[in-house]
N, C-alpha and C. Protein backbone atom coordinates (compact mmCIF):
# COMPACT_ATOMS: atom_id res chain seq x y z
N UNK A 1 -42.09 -41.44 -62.59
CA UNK A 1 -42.30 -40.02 -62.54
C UNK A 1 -42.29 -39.59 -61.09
N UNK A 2 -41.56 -38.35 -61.14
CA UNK A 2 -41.41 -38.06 -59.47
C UNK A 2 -42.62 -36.94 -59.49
N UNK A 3 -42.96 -36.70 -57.99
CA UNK A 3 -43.78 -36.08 -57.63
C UNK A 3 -43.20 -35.04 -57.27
N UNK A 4 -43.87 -33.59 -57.06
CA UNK A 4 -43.35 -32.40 -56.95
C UNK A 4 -44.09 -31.66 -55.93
N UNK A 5 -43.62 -30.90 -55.03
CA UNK A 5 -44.89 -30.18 -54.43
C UNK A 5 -45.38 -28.86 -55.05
N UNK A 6 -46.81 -28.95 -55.09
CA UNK A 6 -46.82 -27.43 -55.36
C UNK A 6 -47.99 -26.83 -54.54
N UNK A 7 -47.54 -25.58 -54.28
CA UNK A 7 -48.39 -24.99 -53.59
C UNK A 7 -49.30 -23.55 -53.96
N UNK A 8 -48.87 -23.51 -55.10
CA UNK A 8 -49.74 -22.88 -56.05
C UNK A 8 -49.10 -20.69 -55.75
N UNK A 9 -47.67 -21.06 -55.17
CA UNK A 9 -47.54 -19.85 -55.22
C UNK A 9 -45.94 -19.76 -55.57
N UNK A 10 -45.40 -18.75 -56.05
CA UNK A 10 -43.80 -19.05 -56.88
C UNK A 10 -42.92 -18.81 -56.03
N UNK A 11 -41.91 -19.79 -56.04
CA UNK A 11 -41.24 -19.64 -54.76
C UNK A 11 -40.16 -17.92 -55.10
N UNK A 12 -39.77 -17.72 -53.90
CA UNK A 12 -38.86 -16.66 -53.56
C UNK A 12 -37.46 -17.01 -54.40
N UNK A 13 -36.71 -15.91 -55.00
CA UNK A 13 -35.54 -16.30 -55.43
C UNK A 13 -34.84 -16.21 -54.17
N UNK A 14 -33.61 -16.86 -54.48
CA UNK A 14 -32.58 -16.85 -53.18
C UNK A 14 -32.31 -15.66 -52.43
N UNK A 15 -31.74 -15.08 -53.28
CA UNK A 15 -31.51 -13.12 -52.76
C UNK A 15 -32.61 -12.83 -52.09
N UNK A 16 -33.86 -13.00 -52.10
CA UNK A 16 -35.01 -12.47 -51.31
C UNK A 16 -35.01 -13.46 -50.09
N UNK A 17 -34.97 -14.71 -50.01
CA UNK A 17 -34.94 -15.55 -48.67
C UNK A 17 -33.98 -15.43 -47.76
N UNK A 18 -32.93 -14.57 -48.65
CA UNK A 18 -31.64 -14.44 -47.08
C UNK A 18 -32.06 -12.88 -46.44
N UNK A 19 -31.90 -12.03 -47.73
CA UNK A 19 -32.74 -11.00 -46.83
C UNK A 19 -33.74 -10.94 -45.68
N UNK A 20 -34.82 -11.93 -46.37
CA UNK A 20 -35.79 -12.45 -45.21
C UNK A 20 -35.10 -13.16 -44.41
N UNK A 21 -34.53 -14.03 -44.11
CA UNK A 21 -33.61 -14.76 -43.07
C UNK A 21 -32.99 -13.75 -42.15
N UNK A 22 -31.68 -12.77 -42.99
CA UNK A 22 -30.89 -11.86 -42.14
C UNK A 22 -31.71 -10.86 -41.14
N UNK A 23 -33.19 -10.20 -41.87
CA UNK A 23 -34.20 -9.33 -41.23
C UNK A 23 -34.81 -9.96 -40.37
N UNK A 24 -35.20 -11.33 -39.90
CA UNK A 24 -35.36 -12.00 -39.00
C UNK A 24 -34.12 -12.36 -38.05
N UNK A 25 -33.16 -12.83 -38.36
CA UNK A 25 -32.14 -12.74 -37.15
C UNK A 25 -32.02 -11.66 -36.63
N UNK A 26 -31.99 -10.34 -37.68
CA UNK A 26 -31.71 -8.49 -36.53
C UNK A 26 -32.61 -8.61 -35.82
N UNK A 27 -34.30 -8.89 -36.28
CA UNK A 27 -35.08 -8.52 -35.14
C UNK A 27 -35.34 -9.35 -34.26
N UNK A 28 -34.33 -10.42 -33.86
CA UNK A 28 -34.06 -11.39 -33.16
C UNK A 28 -33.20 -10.91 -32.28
N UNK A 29 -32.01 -10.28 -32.25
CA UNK A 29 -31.19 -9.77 -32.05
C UNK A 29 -31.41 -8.38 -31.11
N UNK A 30 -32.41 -7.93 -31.76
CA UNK A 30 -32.64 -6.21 -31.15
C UNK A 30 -33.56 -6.95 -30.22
N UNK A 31 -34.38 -7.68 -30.17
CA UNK A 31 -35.43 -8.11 -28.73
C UNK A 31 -34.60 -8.77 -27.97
N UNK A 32 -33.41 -9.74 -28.02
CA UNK A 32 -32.85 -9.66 -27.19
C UNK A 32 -32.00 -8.59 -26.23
N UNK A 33 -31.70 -8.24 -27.02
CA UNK A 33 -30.48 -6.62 -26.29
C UNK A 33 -31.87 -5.86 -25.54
N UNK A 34 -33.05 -5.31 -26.19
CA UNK A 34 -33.89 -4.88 -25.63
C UNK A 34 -34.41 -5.49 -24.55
N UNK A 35 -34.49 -6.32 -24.14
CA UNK A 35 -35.02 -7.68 -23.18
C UNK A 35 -33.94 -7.49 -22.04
N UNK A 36 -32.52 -7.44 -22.47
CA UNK A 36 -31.30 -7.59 -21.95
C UNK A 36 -31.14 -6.63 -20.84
N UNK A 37 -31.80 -5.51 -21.53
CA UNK A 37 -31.66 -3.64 -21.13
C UNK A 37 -32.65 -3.37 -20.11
N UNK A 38 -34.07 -4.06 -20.23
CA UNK A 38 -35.02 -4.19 -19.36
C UNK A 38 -34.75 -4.97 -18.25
N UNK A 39 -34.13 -5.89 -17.92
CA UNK A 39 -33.94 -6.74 -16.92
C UNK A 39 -32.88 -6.68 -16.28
N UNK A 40 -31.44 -5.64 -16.78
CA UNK A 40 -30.98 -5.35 -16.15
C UNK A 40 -31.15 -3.66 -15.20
N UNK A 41 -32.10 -3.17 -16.09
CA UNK A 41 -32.41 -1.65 -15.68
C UNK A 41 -33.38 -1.81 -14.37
N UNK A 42 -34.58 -2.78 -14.64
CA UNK A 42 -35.40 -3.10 -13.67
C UNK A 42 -35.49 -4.21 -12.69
N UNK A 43 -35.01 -5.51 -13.13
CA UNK A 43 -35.07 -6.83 -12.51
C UNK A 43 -33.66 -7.32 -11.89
N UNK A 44 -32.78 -7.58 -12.65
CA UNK A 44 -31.45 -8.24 -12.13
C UNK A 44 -29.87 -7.12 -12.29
N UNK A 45 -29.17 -7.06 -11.66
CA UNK A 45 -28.02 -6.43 -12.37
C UNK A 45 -27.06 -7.14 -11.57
N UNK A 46 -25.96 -7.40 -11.92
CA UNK A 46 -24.83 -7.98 -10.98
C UNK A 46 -23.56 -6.90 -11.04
N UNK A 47 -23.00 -7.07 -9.61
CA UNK A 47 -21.97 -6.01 -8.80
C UNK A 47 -21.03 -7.02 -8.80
N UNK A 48 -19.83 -6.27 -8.41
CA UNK A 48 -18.31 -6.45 -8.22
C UNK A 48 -18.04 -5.83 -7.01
N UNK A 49 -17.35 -6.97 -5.66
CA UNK A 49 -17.39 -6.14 -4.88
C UNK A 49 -15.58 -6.11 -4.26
N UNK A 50 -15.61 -4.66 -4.38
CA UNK A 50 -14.00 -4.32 -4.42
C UNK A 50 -12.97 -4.44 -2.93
N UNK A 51 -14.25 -3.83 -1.81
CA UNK A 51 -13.71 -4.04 -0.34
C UNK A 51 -14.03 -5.48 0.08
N UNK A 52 -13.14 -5.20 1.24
CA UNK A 52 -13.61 -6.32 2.68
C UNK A 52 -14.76 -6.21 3.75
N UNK A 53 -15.23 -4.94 3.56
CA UNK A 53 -16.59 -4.40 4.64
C UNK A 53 -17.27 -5.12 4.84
N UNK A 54 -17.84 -6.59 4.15
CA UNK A 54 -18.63 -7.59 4.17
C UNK A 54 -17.92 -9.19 4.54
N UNK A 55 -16.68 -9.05 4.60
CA UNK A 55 -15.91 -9.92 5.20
C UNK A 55 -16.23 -10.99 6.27
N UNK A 56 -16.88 -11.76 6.92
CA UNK A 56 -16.52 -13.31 5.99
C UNK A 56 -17.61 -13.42 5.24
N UNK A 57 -18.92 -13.37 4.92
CA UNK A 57 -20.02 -13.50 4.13
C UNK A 57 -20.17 -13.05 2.55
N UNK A 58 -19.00 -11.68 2.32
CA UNK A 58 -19.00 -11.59 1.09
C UNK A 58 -17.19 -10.85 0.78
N UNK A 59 -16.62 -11.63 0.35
CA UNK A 59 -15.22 -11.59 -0.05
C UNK A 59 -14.78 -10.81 -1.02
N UNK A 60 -13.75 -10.36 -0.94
CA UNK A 60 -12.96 -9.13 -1.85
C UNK A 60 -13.31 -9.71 -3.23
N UNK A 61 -13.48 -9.48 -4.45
CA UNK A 61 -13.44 -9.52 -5.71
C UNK A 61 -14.68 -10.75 -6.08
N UNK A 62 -15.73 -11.31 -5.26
CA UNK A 62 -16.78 -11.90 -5.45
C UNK A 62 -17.57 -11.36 -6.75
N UNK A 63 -18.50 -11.49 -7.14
CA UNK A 63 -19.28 -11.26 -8.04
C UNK A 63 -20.69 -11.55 -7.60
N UNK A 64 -21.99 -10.43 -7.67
CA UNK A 64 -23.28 -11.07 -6.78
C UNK A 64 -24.71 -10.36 -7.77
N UNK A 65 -25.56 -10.87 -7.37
CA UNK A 65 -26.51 -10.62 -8.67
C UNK A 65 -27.70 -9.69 -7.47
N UNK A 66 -28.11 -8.50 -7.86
CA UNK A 66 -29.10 -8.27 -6.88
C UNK A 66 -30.08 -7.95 -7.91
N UNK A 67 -30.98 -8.48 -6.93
CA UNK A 67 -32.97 -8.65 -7.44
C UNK A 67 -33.55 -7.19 -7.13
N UNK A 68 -33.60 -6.18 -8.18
CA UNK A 68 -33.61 -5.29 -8.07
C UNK A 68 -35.43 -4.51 -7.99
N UNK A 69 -36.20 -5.77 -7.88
CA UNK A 69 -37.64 -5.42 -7.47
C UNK A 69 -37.86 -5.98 -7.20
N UNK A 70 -37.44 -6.71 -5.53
CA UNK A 70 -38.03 -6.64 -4.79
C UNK A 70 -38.74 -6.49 -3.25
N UNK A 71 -38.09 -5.10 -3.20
CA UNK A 71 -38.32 -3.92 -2.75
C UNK A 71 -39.25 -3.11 -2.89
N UNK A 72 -39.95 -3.59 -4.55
CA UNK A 72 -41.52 -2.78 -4.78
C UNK A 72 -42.25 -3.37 -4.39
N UNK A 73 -42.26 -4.51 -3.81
CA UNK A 73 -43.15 -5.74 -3.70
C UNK A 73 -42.97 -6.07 -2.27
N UNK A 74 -42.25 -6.18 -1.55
CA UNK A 74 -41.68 -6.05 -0.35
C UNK A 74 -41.06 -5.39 0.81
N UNK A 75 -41.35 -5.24 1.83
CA UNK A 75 -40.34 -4.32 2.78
C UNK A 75 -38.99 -4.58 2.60
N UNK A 76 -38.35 -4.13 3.39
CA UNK A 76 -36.89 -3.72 3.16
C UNK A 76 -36.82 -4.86 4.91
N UNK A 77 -35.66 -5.98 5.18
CA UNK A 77 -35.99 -6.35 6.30
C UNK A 77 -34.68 -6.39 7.14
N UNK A 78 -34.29 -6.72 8.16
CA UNK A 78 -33.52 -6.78 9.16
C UNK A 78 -32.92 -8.33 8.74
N UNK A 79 -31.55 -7.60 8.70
CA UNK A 79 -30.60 -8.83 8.37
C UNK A 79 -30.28 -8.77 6.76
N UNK A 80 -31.35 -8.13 5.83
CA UNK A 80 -31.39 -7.87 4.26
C UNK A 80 -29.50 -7.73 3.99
N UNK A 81 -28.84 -8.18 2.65
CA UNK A 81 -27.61 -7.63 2.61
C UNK A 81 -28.02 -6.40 0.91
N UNK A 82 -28.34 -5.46 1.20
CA UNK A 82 -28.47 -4.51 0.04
C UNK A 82 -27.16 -4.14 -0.48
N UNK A 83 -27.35 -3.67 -1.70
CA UNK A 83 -26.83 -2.93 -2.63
C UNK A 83 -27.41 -1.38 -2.62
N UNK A 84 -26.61 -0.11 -2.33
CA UNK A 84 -27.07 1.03 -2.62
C UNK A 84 -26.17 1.92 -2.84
N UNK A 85 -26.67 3.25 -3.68
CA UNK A 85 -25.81 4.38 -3.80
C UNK A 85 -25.28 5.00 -3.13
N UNK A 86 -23.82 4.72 -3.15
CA UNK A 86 -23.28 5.60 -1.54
C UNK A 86 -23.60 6.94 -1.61
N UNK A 87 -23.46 7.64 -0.11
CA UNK A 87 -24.22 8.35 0.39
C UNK A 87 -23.52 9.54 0.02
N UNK A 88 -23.92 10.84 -0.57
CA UNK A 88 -23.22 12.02 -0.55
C UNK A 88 -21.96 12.40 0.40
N UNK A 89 -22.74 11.92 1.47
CA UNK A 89 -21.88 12.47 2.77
C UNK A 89 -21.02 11.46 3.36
N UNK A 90 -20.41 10.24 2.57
CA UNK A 90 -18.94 9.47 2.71
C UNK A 90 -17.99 9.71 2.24
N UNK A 91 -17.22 10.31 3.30
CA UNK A 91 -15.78 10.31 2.66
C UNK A 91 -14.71 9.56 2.29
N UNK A 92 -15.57 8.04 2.63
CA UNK A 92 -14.25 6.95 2.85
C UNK A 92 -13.82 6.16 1.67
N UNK A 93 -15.00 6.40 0.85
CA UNK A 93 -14.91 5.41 -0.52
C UNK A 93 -14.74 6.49 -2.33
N UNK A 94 -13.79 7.32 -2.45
CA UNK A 94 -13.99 8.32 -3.10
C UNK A 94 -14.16 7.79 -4.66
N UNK A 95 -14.03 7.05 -4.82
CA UNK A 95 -13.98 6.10 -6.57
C UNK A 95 -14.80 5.18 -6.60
N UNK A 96 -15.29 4.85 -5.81
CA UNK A 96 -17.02 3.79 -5.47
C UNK A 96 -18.75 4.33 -5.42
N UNK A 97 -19.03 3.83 -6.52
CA UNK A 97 -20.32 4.57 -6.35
C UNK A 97 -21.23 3.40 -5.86
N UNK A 98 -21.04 2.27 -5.66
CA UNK A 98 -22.19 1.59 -4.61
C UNK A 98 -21.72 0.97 -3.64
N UNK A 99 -22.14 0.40 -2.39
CA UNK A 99 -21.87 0.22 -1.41
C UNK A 99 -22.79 -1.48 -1.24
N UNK A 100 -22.49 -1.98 -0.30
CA UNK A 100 -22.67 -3.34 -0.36
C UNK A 100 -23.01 -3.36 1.91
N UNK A 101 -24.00 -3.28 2.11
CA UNK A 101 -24.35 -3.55 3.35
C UNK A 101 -25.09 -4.83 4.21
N UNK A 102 -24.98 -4.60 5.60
CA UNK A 102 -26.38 -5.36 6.12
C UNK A 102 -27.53 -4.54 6.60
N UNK A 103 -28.79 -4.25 6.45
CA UNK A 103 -29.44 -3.94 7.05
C UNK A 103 -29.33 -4.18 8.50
N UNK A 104 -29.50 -3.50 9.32
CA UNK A 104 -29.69 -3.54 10.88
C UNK A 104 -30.76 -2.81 11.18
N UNK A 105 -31.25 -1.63 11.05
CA UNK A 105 -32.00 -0.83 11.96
C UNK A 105 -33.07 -0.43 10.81
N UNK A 106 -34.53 -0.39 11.03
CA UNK A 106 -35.49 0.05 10.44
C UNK A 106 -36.00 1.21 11.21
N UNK A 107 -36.63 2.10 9.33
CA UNK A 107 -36.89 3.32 10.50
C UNK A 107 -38.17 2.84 11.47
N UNK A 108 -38.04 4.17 12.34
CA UNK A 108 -38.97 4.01 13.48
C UNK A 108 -38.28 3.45 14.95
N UNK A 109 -36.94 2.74 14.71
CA UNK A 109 -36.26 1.92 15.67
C UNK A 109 -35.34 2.96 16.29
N UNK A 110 -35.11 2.47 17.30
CA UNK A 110 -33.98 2.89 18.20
C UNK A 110 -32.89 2.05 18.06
N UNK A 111 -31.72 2.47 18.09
CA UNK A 111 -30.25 1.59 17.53
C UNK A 111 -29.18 2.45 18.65
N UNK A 112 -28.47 1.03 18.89
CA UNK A 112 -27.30 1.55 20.26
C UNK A 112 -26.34 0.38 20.19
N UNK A 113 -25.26 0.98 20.10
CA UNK A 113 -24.39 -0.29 20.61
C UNK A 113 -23.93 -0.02 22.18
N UNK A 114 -23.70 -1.22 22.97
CA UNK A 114 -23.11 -0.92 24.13
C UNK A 114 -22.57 -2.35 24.52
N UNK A 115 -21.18 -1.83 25.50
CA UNK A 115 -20.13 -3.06 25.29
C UNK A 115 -20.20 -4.49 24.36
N UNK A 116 -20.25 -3.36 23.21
CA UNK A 116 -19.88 -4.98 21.98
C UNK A 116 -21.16 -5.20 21.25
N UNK A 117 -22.36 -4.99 21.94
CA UNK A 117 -23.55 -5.45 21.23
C UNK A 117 -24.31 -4.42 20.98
N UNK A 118 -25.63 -4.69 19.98
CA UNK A 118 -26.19 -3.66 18.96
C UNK A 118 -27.32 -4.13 20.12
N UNK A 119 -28.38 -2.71 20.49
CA UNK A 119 -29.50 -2.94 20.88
C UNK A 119 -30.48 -2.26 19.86
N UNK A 120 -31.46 -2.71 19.87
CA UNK A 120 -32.10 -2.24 18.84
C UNK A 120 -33.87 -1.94 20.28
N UNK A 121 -34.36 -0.99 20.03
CA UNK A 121 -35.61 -0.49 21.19
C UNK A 121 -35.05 -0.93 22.73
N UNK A 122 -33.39 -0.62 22.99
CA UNK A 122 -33.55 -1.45 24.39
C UNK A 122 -32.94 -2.47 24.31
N UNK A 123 -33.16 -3.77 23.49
CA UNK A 123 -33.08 -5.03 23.81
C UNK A 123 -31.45 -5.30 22.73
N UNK A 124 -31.00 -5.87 23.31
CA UNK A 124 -30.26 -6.97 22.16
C UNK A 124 -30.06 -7.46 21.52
N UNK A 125 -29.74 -7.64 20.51
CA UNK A 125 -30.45 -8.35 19.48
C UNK A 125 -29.19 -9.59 18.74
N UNK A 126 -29.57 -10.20 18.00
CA UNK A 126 -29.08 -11.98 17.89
C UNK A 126 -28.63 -11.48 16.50
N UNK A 127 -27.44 -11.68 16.70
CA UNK A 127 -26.46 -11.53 15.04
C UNK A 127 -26.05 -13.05 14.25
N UNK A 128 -26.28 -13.97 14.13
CA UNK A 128 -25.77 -15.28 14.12
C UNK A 128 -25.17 -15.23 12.54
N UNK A 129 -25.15 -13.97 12.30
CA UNK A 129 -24.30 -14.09 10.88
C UNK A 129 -23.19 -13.58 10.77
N UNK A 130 -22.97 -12.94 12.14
CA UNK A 130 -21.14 -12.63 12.48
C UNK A 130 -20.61 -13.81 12.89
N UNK A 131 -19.29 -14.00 13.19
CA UNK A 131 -18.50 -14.79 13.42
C UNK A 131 -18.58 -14.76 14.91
N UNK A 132 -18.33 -15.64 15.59
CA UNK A 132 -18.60 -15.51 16.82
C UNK A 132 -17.16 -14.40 17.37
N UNK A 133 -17.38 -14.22 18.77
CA UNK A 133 -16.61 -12.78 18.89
C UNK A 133 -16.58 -11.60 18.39
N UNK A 134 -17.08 -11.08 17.45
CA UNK A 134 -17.00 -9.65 16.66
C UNK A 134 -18.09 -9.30 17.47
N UNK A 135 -17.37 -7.87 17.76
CA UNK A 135 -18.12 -6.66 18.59
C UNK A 135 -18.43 -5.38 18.12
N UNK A 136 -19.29 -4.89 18.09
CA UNK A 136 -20.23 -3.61 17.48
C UNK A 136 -19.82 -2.61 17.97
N UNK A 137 -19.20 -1.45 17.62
CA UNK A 137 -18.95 -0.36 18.64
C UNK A 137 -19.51 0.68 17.62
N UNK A 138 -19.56 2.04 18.20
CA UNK A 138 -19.62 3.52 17.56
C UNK A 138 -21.01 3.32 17.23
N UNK A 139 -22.22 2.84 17.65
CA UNK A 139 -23.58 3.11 17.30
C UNK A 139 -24.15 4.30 18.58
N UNK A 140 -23.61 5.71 18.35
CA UNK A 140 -24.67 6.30 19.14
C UNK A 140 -24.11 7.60 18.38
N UNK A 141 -25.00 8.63 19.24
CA UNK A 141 -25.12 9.69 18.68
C UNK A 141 -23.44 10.45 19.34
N UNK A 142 -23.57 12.15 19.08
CA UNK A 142 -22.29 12.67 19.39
C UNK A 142 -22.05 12.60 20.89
N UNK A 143 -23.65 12.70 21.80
CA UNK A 143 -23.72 12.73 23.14
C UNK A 143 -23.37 11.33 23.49
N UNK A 144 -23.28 10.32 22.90
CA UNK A 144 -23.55 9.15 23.63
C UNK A 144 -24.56 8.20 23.91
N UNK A 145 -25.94 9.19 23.46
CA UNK A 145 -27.19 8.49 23.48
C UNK A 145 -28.05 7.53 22.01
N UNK A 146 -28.61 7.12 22.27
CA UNK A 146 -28.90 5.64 20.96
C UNK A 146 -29.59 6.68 20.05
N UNK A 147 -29.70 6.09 19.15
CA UNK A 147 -30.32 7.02 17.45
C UNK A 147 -31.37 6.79 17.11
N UNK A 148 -32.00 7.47 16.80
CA UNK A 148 -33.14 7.20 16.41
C UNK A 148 -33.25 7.29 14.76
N UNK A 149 -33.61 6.21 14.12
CA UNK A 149 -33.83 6.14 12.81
C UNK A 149 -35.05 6.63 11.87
N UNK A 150 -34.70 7.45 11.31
CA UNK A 150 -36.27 8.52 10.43
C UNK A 150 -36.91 6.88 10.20
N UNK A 151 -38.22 7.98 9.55
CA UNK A 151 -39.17 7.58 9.14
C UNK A 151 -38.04 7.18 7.62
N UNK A 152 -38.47 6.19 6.45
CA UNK A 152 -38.13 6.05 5.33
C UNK A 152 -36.33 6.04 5.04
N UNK A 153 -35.78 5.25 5.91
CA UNK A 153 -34.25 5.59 6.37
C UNK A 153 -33.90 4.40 7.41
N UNK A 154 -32.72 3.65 6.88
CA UNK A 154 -32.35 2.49 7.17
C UNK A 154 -30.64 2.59 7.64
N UNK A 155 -30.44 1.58 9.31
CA UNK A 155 -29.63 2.06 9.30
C UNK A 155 -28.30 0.52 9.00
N UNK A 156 -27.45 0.70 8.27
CA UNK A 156 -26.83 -0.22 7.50
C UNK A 156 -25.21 -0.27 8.20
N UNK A 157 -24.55 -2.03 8.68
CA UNK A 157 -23.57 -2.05 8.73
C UNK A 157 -22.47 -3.27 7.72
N UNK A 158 -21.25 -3.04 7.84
CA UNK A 158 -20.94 -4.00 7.49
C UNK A 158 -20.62 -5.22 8.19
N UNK A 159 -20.44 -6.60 8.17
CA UNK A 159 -20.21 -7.41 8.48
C UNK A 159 -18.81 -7.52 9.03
N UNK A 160 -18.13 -6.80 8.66
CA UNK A 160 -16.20 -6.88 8.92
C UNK A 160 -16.92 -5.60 9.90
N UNK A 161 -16.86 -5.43 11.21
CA UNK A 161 -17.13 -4.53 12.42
C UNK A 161 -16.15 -3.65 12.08
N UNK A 162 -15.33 -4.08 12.26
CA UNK A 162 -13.67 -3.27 12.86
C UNK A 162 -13.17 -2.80 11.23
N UNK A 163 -13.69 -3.07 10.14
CA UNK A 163 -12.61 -2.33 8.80
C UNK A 163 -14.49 -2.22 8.16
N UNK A 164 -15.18 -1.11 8.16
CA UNK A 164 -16.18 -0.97 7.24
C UNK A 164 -17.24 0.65 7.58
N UNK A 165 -16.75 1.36 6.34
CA UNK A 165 -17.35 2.59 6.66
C UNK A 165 -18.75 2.28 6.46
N UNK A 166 -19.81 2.74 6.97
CA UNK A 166 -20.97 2.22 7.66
C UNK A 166 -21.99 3.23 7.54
N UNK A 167 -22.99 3.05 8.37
CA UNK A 167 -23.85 4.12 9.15
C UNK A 167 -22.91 4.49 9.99
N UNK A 168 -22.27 3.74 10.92
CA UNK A 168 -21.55 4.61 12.10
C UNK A 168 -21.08 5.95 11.59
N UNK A 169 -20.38 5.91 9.80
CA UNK A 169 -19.69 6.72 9.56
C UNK A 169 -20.48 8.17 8.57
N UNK A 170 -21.77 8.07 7.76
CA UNK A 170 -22.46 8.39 7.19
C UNK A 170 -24.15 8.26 7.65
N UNK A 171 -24.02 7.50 9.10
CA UNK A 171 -25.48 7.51 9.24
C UNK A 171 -26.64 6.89 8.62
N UNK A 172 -28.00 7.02 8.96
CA UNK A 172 -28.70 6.20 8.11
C UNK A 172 -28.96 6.08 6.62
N UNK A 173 -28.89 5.39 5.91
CA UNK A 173 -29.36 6.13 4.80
C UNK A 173 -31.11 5.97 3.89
N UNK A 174 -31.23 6.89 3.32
CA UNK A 174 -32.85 7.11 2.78
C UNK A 174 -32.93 5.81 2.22
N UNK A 175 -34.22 5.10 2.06
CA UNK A 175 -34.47 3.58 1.21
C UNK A 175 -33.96 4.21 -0.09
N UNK A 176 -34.41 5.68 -0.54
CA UNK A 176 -33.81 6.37 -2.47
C UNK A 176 -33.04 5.75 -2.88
N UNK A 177 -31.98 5.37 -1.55
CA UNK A 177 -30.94 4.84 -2.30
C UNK A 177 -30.59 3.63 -2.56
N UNK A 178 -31.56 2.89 -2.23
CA UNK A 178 -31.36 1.19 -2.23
C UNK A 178 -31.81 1.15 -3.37
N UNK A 179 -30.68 -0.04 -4.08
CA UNK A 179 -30.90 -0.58 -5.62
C UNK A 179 -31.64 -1.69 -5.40
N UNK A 180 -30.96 -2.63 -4.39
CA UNK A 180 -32.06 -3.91 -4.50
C UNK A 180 -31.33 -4.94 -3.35
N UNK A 181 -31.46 -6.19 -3.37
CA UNK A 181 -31.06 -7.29 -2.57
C UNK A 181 -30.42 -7.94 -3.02
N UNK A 182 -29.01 -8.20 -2.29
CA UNK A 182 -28.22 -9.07 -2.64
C UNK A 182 -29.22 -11.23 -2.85
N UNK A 183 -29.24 -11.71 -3.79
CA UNK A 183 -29.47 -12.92 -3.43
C UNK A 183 -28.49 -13.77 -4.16
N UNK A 184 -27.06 -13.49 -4.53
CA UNK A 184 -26.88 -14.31 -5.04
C UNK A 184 -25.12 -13.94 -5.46
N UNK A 185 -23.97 -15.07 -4.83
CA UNK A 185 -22.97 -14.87 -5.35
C UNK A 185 -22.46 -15.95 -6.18
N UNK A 186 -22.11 -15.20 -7.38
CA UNK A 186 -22.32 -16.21 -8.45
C UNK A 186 -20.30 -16.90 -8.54
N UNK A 187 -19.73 -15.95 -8.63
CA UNK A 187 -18.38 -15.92 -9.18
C UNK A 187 -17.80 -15.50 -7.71
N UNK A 188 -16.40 -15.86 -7.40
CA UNK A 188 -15.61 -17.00 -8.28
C UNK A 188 -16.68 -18.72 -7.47
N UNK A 189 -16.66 -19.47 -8.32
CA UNK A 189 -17.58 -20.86 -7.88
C UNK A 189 -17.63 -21.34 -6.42
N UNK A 190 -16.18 -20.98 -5.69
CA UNK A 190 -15.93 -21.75 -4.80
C UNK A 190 -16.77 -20.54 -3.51
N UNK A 191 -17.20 -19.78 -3.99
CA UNK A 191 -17.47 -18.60 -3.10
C UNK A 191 -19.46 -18.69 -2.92
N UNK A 192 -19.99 -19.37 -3.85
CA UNK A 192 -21.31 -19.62 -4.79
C UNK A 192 -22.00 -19.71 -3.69
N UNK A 193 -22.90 -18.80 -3.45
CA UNK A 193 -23.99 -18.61 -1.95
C UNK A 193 -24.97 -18.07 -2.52
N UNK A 194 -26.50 -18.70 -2.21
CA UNK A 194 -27.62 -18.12 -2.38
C UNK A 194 -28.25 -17.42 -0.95
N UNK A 195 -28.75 -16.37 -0.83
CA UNK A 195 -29.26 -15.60 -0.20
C UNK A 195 -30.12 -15.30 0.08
């Protein structure tokens, strides 16, 4: 005689266990996409980046993931490579709505280029993430004299000096518009840099 289990309650006909099955995979399904929607709205989102303005550090058609809080948690710093909403007042990129920079100048700072190099309060300052030889030009005002960067307003270049509409070209722009920090180029593999 075989043994049977029982558990003293009648089992489900079939038709009711897939229902229950299928209503558990949707709401399996909707917390992911919901999960999906949160972390890309607040935490992670990844860009496509179409120019050379970031040239040699970040390459035409790369793919990069920016950490999009944390900036609430952190200052904004010198040397940072952000992601932000280009600026009303660029004319150079008319079909691009984000822009891909380096931080250089925090507000409160003074910013100047002169023969080739960026001074930042006066002093000089150490780029070791350009290529050696690349020279800084067009950091001053219409007179000629160094800029002064607002309060809450960052002033941003690209890495390619000589091909990259900039601050030089639009000026500082408000933190409003920073999405987040580049840390990460994922695609194409051979390009694969953490940040």
């Amino acid at each position: 005689m075989s043994e049977q289990a029982v558990d003293g309650a009648p089992s489900e006909p079939k038709s009711a266990r897939k229902r229950h099955g299928l209503r558990n995979w949707l709401i399996v399904v909707v917390v992911a996409l919901m999960a999906a929607i949160i972390v890309r709205a607040y935490v992670f989102e990844s860009f496509f980046v179409p120019s050379g303005s970031m040239i040699p550090t970040i390459e035409i058609g790369d793919h990069m993931i920016v950490d999009k809080l944390s900036y609430h948690l952190h200052r904004v710093g010198f040397g940072n490579i952000i992601v932000f909403h280009k600026p009303a007042n660029d004319p150079t990129t008319a079909n691009i709505h984000y822009l891909v920079k380096r931080v250089i100048g925090l507000p409160g700072q003074t910013i100047w280029s002169h023969n080739g190099k960026v001074y930042i309060n006066g002093k000089p300052i150490a780029e070791p993430f350009l290529p050696k030889g690349v020279q800084t030009h067009g950091i001053h005002t219409a007179t000629g004299a160094p800029i002064h960067i607002p309060k809450n307003e960052y002033y941003v270049l690209g890495d390619n000096r000589g091909n990259s509409a900039d601050s030089r070209v639009f000026g500082a722009i408000p933190g409003s518009l920073i999405v987040g920090r580049v840390i990460l180029i994922y695609w194409p593999l051979s390009h694969w840099h953490y940040f």
